[in-house]
PDB file of N, CA and C in Angstrom:
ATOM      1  N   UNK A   1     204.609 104.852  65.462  1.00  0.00           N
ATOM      2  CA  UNK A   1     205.632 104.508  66.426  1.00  0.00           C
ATOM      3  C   UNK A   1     206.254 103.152  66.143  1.00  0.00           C
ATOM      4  N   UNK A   2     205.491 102.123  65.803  1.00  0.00           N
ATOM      5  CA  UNK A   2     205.823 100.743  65.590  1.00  0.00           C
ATOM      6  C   UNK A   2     205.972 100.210  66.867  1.00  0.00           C
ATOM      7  N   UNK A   3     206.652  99.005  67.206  1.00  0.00           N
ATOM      8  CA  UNK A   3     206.504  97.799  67.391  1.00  0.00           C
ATOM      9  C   UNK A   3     207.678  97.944  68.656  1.00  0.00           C
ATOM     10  N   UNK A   4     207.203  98.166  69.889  1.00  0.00           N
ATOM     11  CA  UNK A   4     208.517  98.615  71.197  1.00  0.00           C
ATOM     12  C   UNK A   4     208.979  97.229  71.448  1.00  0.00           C
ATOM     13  N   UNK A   5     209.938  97.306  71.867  1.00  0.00           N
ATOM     14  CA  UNK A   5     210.665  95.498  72.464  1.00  0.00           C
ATOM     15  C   UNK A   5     210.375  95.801  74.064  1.00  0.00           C
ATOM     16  N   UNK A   6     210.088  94.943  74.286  1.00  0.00           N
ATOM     17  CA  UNK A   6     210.174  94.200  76.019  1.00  0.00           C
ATOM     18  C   UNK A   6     211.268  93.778  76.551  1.00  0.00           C
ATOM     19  N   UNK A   7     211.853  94.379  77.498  1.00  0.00           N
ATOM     20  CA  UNK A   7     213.046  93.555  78.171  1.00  0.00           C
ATOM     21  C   UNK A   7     212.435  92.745  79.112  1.00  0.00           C
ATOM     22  N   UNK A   8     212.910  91.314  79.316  1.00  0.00           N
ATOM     23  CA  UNK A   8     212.282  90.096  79.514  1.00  0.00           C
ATOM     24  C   UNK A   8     213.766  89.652  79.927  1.00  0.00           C
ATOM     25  N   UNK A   9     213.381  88.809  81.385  1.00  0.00           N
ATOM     26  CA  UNK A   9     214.591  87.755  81.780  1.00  0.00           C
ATOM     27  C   UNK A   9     214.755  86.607  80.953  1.00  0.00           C
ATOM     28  N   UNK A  10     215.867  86.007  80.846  1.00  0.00           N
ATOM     29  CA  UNK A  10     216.457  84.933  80.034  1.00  0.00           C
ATOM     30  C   UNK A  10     215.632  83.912  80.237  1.00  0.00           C
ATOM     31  N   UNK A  11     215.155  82.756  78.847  1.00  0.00           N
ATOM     32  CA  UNK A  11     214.230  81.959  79.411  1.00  0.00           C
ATOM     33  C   UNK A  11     215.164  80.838  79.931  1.00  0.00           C
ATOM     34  N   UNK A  12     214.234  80.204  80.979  1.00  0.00           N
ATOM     35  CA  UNK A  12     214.955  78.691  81.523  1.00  0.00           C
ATOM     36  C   UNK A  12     215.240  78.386  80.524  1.00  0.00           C
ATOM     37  N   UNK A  13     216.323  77.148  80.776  1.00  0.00           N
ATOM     38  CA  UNK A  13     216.863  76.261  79.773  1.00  0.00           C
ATOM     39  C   UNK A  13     215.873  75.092  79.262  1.00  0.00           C
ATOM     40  N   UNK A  14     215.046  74.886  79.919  1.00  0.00           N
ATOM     41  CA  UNK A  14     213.643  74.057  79.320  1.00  0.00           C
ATOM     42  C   UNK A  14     213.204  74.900  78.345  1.00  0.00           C
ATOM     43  N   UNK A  15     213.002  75.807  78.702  1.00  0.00           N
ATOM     44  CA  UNK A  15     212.234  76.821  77.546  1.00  0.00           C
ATOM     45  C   UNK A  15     212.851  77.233  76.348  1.00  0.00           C
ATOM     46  N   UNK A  16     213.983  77.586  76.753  1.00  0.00           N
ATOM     47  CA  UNK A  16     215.253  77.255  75.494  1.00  0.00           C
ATOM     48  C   UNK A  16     215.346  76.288  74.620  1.00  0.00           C
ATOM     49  N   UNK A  17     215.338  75.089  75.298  1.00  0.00           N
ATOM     50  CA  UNK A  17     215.407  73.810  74.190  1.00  0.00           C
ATOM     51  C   UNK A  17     214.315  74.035  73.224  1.00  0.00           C
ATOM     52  N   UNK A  18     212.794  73.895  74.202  1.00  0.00           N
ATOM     53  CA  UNK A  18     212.029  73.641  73.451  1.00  0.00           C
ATOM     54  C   UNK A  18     211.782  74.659  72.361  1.00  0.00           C
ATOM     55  N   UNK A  19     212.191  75.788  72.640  1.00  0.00           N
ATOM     56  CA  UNK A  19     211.859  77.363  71.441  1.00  0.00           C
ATOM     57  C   UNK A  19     213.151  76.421  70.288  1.00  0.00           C
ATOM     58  N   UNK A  20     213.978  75.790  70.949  1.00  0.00           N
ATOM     59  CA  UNK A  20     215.266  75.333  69.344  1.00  0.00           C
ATOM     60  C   UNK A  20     214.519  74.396  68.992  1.00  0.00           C
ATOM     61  N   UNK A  21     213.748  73.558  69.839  1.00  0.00           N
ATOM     62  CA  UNK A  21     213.023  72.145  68.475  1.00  0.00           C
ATOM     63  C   UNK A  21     211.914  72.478  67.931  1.00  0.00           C
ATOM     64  N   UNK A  22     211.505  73.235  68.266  1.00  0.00           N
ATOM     65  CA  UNK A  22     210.054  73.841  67.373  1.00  0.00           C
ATOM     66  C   UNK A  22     210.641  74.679  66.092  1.00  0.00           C
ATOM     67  N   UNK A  23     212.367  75.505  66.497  1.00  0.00           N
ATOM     68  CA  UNK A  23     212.288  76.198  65.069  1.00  0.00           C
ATOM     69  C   UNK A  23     212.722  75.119  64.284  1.00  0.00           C
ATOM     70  N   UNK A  24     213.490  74.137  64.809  1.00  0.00           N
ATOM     71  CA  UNK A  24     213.927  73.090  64.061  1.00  0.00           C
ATOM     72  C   UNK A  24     213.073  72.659  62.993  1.00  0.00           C
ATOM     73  N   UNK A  25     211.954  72.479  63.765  1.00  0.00           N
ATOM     74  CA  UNK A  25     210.772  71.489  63.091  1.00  0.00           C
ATOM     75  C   UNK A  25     210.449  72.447  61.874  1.00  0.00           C
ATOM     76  N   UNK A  26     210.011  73.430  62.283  1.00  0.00           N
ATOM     77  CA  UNK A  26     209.522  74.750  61.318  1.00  0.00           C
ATOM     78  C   UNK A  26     210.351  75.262  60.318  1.00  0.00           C
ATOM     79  N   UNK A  27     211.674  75.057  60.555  1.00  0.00           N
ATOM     80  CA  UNK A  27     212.313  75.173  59.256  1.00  0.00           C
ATOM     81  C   UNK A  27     212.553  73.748  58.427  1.00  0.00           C
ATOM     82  N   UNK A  28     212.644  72.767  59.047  1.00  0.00           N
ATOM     83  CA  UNK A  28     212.493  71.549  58.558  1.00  0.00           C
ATOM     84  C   UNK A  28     211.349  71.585  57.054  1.00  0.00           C
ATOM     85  N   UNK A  29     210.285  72.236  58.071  1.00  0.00           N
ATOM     86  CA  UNK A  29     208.902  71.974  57.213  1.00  0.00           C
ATOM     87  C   UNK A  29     208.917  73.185  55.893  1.00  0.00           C
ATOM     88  N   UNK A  30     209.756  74.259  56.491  1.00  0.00           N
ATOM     89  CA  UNK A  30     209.954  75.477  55.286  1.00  0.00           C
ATOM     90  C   UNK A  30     210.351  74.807  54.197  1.00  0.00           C
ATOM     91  N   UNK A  31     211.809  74.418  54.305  1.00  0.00           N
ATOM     92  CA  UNK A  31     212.658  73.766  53.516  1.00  0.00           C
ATOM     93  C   UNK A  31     211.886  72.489  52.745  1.00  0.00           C
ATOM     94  N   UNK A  32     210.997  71.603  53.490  1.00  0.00           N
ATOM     95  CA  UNK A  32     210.470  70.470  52.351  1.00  0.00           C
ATOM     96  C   UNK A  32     209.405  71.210  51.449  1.00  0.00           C
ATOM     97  N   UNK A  33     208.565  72.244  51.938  1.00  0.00           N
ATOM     98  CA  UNK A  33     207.339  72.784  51.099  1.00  0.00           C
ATOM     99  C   UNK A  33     207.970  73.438  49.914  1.00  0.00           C
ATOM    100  N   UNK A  34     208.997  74.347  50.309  1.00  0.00           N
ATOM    101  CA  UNK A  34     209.796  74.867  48.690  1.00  0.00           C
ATOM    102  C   UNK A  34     210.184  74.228  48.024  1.00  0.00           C
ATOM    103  N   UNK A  35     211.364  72.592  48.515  1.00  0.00           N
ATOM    104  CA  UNK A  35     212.105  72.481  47.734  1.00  0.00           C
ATOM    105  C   UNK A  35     211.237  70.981  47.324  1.00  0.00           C
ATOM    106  N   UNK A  36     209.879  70.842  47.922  1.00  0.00           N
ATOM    107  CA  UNK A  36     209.459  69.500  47.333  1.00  0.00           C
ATOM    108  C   UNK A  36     209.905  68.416  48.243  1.00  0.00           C
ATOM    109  N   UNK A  37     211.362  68.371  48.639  1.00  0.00           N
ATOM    110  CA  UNK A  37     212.103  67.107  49.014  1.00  0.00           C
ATOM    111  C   UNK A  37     211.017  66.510  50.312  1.00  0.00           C
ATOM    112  N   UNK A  38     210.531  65.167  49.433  1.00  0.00           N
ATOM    113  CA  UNK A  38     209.934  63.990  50.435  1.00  0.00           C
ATOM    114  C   UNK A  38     210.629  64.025  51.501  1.00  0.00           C
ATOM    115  N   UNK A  39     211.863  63.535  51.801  1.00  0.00           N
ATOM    116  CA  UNK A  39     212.596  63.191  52.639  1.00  0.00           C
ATOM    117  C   UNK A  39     212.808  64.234  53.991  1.00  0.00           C
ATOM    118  N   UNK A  40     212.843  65.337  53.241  1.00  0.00           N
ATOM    119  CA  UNK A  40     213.010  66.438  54.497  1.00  0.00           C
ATOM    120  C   UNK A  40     211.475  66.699  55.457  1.00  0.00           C
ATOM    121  N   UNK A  41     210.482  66.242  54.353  1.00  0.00           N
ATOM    122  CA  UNK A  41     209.022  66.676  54.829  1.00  0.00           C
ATOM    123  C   UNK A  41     208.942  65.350  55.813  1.00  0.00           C
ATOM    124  N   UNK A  42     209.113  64.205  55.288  1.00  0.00           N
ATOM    125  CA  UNK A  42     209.410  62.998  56.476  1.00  0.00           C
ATOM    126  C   UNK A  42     209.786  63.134  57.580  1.00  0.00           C
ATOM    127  N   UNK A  43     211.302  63.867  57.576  1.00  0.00           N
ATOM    128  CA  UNK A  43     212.189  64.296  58.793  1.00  0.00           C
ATOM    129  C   UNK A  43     211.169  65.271  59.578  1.00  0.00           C
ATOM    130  N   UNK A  44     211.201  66.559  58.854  1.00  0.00           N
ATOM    131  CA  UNK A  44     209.984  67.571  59.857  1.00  0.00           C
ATOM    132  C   UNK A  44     208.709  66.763  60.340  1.00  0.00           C
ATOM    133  N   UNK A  45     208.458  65.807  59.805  1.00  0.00           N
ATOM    134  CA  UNK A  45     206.732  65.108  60.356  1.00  0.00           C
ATOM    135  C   UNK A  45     207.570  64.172  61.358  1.00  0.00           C
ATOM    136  N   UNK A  46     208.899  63.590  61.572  1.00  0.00           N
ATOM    137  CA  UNK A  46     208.822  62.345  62.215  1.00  0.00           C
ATOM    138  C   UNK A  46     209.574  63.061  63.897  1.00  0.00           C
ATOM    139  N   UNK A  47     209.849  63.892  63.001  1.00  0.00           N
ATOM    140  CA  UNK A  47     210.927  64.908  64.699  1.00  0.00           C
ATOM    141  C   UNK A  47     209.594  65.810  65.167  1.00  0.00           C
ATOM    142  N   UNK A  48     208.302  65.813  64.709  1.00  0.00           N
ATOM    143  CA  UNK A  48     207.075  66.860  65.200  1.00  0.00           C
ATOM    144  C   UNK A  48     206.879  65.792  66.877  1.00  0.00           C
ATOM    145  N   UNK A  49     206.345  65.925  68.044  1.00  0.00           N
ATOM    146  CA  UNK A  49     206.098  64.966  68.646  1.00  0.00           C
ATOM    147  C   UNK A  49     204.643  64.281  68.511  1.00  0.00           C
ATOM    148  N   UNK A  50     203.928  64.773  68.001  1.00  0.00           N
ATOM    149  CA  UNK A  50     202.596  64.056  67.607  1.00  0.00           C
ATOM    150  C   UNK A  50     202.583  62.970  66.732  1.00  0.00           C
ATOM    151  N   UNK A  51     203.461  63.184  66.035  1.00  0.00           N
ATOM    152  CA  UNK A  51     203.924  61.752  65.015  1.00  0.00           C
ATOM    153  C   UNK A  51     204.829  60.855  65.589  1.00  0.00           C
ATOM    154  N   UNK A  52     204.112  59.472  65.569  1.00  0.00           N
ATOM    155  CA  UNK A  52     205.227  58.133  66.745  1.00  0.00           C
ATOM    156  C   UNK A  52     206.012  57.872  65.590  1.00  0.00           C
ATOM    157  N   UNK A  53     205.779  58.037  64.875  1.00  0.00           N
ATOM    158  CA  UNK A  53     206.779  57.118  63.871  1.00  0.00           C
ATOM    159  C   UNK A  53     206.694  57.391  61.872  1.00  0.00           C
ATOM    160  N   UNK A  54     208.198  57.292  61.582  1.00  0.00           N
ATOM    161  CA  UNK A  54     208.573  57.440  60.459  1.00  0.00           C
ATOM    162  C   UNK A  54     207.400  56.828  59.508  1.00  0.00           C
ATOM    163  N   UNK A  55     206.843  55.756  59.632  1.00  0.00           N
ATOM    164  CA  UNK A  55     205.654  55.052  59.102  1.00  0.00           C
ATOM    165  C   UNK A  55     204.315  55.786  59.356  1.00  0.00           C
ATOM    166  N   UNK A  56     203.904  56.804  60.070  1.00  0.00           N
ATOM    167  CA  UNK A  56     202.506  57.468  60.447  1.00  0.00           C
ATOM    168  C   UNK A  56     203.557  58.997  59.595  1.00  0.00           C
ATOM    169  N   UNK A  57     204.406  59.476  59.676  1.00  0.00           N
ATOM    170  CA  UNK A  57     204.718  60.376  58.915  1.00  0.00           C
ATOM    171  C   UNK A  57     204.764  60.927  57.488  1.00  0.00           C
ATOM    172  N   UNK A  58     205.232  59.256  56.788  1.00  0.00           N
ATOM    173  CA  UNK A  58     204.642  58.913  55.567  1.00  0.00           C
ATOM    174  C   UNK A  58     203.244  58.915  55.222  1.00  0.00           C
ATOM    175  N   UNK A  59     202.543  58.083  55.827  1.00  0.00           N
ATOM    176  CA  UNK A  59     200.795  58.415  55.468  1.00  0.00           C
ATOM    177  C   UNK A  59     200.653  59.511  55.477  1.00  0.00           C
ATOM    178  N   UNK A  60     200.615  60.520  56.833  1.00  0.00           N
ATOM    179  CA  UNK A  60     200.501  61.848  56.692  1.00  0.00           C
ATOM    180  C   UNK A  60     200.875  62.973  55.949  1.00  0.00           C
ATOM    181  N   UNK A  61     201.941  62.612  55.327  1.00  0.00           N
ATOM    182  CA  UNK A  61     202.908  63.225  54.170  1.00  0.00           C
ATOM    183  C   UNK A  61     201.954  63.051  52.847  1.00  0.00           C
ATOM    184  N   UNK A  62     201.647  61.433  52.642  1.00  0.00           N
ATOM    185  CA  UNK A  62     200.670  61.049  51.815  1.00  0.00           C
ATOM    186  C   UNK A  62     199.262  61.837  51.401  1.00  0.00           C
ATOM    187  N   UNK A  63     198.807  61.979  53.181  1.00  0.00           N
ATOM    188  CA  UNK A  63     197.354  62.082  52.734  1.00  0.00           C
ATOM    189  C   UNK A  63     197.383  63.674  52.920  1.00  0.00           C
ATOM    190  N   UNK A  64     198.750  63.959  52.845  1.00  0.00           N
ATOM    191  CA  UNK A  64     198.640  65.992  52.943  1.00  0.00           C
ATOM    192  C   UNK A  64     198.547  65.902  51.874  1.00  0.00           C
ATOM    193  N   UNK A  65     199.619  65.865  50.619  1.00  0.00           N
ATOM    194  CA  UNK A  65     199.933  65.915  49.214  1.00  0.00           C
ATOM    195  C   UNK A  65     198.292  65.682  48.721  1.00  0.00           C
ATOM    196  N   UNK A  66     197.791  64.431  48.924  1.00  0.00           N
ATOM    197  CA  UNK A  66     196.777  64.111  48.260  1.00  0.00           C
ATOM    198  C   UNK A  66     195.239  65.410  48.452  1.00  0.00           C
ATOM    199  N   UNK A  67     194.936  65.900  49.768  1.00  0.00           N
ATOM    200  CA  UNK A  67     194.463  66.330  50.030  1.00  0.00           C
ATOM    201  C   UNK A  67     194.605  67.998  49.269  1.00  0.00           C
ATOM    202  N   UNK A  68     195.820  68.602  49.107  1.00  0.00           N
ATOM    203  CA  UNK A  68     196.138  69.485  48.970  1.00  0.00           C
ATOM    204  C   UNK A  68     197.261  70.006  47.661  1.00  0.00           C
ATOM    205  N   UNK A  69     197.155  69.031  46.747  1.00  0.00           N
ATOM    206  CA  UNK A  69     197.898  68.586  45.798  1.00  0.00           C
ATOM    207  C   UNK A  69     197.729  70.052  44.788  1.00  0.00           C
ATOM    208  N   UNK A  70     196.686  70.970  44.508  1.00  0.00           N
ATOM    209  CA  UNK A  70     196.889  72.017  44.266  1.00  0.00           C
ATOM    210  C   UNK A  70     197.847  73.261  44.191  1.00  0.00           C
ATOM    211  N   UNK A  71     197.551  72.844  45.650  1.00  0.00           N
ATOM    212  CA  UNK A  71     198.981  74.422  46.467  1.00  0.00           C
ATOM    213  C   UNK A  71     200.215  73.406  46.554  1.00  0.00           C
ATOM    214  N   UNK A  72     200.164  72.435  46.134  1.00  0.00           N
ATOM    215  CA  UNK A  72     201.408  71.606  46.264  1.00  0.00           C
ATOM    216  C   UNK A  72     202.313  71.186  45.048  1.00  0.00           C
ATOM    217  N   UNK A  73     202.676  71.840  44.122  1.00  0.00           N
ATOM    218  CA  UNK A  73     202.632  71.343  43.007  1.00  0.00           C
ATOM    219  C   UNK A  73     204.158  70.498  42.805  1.00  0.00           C
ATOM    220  N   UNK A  74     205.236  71.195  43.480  1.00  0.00           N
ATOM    221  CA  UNK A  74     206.342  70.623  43.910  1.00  0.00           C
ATOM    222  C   UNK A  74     206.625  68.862  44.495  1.00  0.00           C
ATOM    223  N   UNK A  75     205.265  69.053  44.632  1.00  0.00           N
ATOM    224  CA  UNK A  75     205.367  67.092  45.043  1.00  0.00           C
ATOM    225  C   UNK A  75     204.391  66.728  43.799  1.00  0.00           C
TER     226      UNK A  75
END
């Protein structure tokens, strides 16, 4: 049979935003893992809200690569 859809009321507009900054983030993070680009992986870590700042995004950027430098070969 597969996979039926749910009809579901429209979400609030809170719920809205937040479903657009999470894909934001998530394609942010698609886009730096393929294409390598530091800069975009910065942007996706510094727009995540767990990260305060462009400076804790870098380390973390850092100590991913380092940690995981295998499956990472693009950086």
């Amino acid at each position: 049979c597969g996979a039926l859809p749910l009809n579901v009321d429209a979400f609030p507009s809170s719920a809205k935003a937040e479903l657009i900054f999470i894909n934001t983030w998530e394609n942010l993070a698609i886009e730096a893992a393929i294409t390598g680009d530091v800069e975009t992986a910065i942007e996706a870590f510094t727009i995540n809200p767990l990260i305060k700042s462009g400076e804790v995004a870098k380390t973390v950027l850092d100590e991913l690569i380092k940690a995981h430098i295998r499956y990472l070969p693009q950086y």
